[in-house]
Protein backbone atom coordinates (compact mmCIF):
# COMPACT_ATOMS: atom_id res chain seq x y z
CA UNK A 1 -20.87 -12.29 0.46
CA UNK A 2 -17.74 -10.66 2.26
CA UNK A 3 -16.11 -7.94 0.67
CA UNK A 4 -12.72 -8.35 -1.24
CA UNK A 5 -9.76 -6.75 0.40
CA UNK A 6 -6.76 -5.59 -0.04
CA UNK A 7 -2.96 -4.60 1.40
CA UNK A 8 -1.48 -2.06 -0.23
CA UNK A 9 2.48 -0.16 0.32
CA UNK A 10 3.03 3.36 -0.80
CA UNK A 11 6.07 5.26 -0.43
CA UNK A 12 7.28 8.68 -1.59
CA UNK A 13 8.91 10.08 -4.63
CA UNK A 14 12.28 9.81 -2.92
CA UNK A 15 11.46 6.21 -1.65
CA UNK A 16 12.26 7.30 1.60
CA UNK A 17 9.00 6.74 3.62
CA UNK A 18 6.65 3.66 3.67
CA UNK A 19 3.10 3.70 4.80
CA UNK A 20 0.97 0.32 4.84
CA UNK A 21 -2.98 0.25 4.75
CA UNK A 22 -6.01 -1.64 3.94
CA UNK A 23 -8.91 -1.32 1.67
CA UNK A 24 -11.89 -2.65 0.12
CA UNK A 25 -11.57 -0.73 -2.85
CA UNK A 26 -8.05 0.02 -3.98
CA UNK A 27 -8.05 2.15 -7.18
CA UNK A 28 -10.23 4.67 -5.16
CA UNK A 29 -8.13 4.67 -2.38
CA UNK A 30 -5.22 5.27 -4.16
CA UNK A 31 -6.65 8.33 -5.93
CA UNK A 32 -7.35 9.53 -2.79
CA UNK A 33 -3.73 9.19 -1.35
CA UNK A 34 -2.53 10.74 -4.66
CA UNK A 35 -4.98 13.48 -4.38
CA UNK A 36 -4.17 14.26 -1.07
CA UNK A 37 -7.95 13.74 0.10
CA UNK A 38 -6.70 11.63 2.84
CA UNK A 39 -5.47 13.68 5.99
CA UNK A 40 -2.41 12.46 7.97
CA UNK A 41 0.46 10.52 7.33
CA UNK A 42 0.54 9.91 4.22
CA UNK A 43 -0.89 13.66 3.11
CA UNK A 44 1.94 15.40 5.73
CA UNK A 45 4.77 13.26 4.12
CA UNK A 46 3.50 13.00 0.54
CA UNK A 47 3.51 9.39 0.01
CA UNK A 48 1.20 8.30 -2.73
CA UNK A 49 3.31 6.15 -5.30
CA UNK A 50 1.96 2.56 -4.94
CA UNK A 51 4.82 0.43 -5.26
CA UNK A 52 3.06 -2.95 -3.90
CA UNK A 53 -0.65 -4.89 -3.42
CA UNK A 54 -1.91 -7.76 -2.38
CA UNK A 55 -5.59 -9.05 -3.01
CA UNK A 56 -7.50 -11.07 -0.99
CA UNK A 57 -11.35 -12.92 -0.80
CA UNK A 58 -12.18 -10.99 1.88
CA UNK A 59 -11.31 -8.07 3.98
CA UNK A 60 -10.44 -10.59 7.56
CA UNK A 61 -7.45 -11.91 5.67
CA UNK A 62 -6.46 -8.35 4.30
CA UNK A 63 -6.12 -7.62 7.87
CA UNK A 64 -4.12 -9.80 9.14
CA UNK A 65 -1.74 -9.58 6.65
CA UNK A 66 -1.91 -6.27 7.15
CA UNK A 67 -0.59 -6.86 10.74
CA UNK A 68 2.04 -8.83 9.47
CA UNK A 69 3.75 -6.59 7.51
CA UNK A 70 3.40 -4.47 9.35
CA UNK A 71 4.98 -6.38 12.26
CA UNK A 72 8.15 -6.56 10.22
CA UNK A 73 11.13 -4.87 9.96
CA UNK A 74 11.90 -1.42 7.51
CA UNK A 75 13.82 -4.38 5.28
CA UNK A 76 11.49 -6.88 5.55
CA UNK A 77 8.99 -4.24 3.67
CA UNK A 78 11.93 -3.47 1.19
CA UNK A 79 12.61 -7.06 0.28
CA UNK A 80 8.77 -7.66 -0.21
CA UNK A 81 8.38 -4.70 -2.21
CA UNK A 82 11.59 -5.41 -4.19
CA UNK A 83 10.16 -9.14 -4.82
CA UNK A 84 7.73 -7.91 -7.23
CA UNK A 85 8.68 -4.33 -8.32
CA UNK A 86 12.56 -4.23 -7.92
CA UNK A 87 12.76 -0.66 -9.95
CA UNK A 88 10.05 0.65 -7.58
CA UNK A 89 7.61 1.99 -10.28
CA UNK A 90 4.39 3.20 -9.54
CA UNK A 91 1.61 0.44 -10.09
CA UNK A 92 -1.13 3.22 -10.01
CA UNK A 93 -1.87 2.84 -13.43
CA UNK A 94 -1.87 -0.40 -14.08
CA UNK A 95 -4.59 -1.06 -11.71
């Protein structure tokens, strides 16, 4: 059985700065962004509010949307985001 995966956007407080990863397990990974257990990127620029997820059956698919959105442009991200969380609210807790 493959694991689940998923493709998750956070951003800053300022919702200036966007950072796009993979995970197997997302409410741990979060906590670790948000804890600042996670060096690099998103510890330096202090970008831990999820504002957007996707799930999917397994972690191959995760990855290549991953890619995808990755692929895009600064506004493609926006409009995604936007598509589902338009006031950009942190979906942390409802996890």
């Amino acid at each position: 059985m493959e694991k689940r995966g998923y493709i998750y956007i956070l951003t800053n407080n300022t919702n200036t700065v966007s950072y796009t990863g993979i995970t197997s397990n997302l409410q741990k990974r979060i906590f670790e962004h948000k804890e600042k257990l996670v060096e690099g990127f998103t510890k330096r620029y202090n970008v831990s509010k999820l504002v957007y997820f996707e799930q999917f059956d397994n972690i191959k698919d995760a990855i290549k949307r991953e890619k995808q959105i990755k692929g895009g442009s600064r506004q493609d991200k926006i409009n995604l985001i936007k598509s589902i969380n338009p006031e950009l609210v942190d979906l942390y807790n409802n996890l």
